[in-house]
Protein backbone atom coordinates (compact mmCIF):
# COMPACT_ATOMS: atom_id res chain seq x y z
CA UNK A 1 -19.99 16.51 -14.65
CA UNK A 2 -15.98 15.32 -15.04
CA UNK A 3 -14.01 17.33 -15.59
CA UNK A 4 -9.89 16.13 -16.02
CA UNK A 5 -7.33 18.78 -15.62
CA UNK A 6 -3.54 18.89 -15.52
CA UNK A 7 -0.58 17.40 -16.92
CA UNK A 8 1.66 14.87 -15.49
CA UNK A 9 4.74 13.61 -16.31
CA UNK A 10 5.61 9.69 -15.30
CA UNK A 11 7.86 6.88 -16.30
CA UNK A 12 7.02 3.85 -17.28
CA UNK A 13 8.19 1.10 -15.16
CA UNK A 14 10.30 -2.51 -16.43
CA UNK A 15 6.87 -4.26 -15.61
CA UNK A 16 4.73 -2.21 -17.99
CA UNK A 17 3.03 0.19 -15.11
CA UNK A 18 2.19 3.99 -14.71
CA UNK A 19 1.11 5.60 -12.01
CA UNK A 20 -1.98 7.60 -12.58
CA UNK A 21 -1.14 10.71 -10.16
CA UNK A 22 -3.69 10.97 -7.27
CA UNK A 23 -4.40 14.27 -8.44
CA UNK A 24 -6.02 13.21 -11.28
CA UNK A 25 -8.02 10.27 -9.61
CA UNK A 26 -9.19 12.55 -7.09
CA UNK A 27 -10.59 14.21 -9.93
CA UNK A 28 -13.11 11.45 -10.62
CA UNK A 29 -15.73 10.93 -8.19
CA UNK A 30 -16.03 6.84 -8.01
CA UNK A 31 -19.61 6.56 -7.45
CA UNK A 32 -20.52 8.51 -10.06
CA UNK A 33 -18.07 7.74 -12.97
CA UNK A 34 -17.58 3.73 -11.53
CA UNK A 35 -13.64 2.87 -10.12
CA UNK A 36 -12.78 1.08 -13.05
CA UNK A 37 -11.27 2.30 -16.38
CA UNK A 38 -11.45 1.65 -19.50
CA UNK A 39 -7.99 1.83 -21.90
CA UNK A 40 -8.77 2.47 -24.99
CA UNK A 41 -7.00 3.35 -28.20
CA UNK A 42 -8.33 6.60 -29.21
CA UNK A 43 -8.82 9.75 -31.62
CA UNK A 44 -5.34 9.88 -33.20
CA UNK A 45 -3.55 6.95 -31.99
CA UNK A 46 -3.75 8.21 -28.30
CA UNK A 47 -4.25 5.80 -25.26
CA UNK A 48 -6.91 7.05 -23.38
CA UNK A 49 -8.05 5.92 -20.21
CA UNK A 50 -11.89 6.25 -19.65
CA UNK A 51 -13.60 6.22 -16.28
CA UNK A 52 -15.95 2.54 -16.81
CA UNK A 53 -19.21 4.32 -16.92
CA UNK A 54 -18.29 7.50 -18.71
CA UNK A 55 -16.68 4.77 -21.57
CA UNK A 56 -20.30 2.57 -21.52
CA UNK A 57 -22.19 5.69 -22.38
CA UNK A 58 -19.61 6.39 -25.85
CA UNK A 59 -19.36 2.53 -26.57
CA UNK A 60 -23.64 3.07 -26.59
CA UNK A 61 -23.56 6.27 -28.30
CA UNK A 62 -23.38 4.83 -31.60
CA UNK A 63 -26.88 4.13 -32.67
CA UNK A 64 -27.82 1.31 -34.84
CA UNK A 65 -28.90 3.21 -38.12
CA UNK A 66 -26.74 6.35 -37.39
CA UNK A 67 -24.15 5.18 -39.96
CA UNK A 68 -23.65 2.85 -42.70
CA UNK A 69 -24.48 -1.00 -41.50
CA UNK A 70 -20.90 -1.35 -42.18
CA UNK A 71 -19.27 1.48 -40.83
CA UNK A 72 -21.19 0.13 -37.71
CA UNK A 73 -19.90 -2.93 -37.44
CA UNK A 74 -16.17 -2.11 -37.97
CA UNK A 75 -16.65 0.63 -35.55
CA UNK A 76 -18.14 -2.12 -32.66
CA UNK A 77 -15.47 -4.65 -33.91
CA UNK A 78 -12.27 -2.37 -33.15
CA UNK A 79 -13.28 -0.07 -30.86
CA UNK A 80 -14.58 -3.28 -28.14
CA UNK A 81 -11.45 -5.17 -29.53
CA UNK A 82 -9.07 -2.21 -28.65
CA UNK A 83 -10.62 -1.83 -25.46
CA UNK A 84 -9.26 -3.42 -22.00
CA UNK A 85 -11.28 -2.82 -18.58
CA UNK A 86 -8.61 -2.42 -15.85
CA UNK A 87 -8.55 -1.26 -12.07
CA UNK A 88 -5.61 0.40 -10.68
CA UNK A 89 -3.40 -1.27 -8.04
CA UNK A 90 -2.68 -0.36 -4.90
CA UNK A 91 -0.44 2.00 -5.49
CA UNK A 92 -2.73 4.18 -8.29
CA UNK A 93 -0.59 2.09 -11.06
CA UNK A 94 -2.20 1.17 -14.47
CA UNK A 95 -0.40 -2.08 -15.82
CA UNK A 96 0.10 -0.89 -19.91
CA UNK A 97 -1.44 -3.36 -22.11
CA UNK A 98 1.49 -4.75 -24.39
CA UNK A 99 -0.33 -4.04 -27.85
CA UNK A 100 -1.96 -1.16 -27.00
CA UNK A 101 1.24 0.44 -25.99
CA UNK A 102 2.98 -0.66 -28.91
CA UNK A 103 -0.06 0.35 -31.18
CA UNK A 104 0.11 3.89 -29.26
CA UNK A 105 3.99 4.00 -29.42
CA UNK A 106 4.53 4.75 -25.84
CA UNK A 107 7.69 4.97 -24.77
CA UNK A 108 9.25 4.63 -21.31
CA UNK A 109 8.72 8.69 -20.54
CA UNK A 110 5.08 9.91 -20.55
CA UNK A 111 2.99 12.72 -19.68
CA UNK A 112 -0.96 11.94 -18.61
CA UNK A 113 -3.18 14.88 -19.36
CA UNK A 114 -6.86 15.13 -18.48
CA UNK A 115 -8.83 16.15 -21.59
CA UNK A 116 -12.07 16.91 -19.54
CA UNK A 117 -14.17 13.20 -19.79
CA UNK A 118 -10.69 10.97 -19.97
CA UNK A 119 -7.04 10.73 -19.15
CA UNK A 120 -4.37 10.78 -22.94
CA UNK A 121 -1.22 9.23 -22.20
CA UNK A 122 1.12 10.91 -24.66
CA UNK A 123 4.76 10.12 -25.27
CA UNK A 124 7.12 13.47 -23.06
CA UNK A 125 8.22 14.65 -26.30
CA UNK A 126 5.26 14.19 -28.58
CA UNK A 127 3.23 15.96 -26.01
CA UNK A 128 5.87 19.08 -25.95
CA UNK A 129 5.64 19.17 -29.96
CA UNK A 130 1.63 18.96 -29.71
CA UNK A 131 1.79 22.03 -27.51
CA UNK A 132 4.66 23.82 -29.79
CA UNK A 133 2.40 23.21 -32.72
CA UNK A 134 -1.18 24.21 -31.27
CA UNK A 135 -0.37 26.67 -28.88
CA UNK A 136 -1.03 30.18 -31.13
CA UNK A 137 -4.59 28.47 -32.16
CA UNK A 138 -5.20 27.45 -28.32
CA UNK A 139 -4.40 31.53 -26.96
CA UNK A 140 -6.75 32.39 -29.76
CA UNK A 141 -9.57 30.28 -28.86
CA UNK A 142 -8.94 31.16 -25.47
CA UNK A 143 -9.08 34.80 -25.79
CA UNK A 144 -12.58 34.26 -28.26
CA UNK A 145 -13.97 32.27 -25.23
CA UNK A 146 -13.22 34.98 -22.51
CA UNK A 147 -14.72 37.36 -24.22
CA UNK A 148 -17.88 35.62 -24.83
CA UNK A 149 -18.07 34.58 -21.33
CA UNK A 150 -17.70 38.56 -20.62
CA UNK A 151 -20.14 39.72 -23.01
CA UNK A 152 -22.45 37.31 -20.98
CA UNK A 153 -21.73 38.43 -18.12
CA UNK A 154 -21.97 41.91 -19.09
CA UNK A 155 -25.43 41.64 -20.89
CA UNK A 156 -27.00 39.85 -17.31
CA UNK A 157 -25.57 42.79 -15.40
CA UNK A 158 -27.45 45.33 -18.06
CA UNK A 159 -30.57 43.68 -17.57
């Protein structure tokens, strides 16, 4: 299972590269999830960076006659157009698609958050306002989730 955690905060170099900290690649166990990435423009506008075999699996997941023949095909067109299969350097660093940046609006200060299956890169200050705004929902579904999680726990200890 994957399982991304953490947020980072990085700048974007003059040649177009972030570093993807090592403490979120250690989080992805190579043989399993491949050592390639996919970047991809996702949900919302956000650049997301797939491990390659986690992204083959959702690029398949789409199932001829699960939507409208059209619908189908403008989902395959973009989403394999938008799509650019990169390795890190060296050094951890992604080199930023032009485009895709521009499509994203990055700017030169990020933050990379895992988001369980993939890594977002989010503009500093558009990530700060995501938090401001969906904080008071996130402590509530927190708190709901804890308590189911007891109530489990409590009903295998009853029986």
């Amino acid at each position: 299972m994957l399982l991304l955690t953490g947020e980072y905060q990085h700048t974007v170099d003059n040649k177009s590269r972030v570093l993807i900290s090592n403490k979120l690649r250690s989080q992805i166990d190579a043989e399993e999830h491949g050592s390639s990435f996919y970047l991809v423009l996702g949900a919302n506008g956000i650049l997301c960076l797939y491990p390659e075999k986690y992204f083959e699996q959702i690029a398949l997941a789409v199932a001829p006659g699960s939507t409208a023949p059209d619908e189908a095909v403008s989902f395959e067109r973009i989403s394999f157009a938008l799509a650019s299969k990169i390795e890190l350097d060296g050094q951890g660093r992604l080199l930023l698609n032009e485009s895709l940046r521009r499509r994203a609006g990055l700017k030169d200060q990020i933050t990379l958050i895992g988001v369980r299956d993939h890594i977002e890169l989010w503009n500093s200050e558009s990530w700060e306002q995501y938090l401001s705004d969906n904080m008071a929902q996130y402590q509530k579904q927190m708190s709901q989730a804890r308590q189911v999680v007891l109530q489990k726990k409590n009903e295998e200890l009853e029986t």
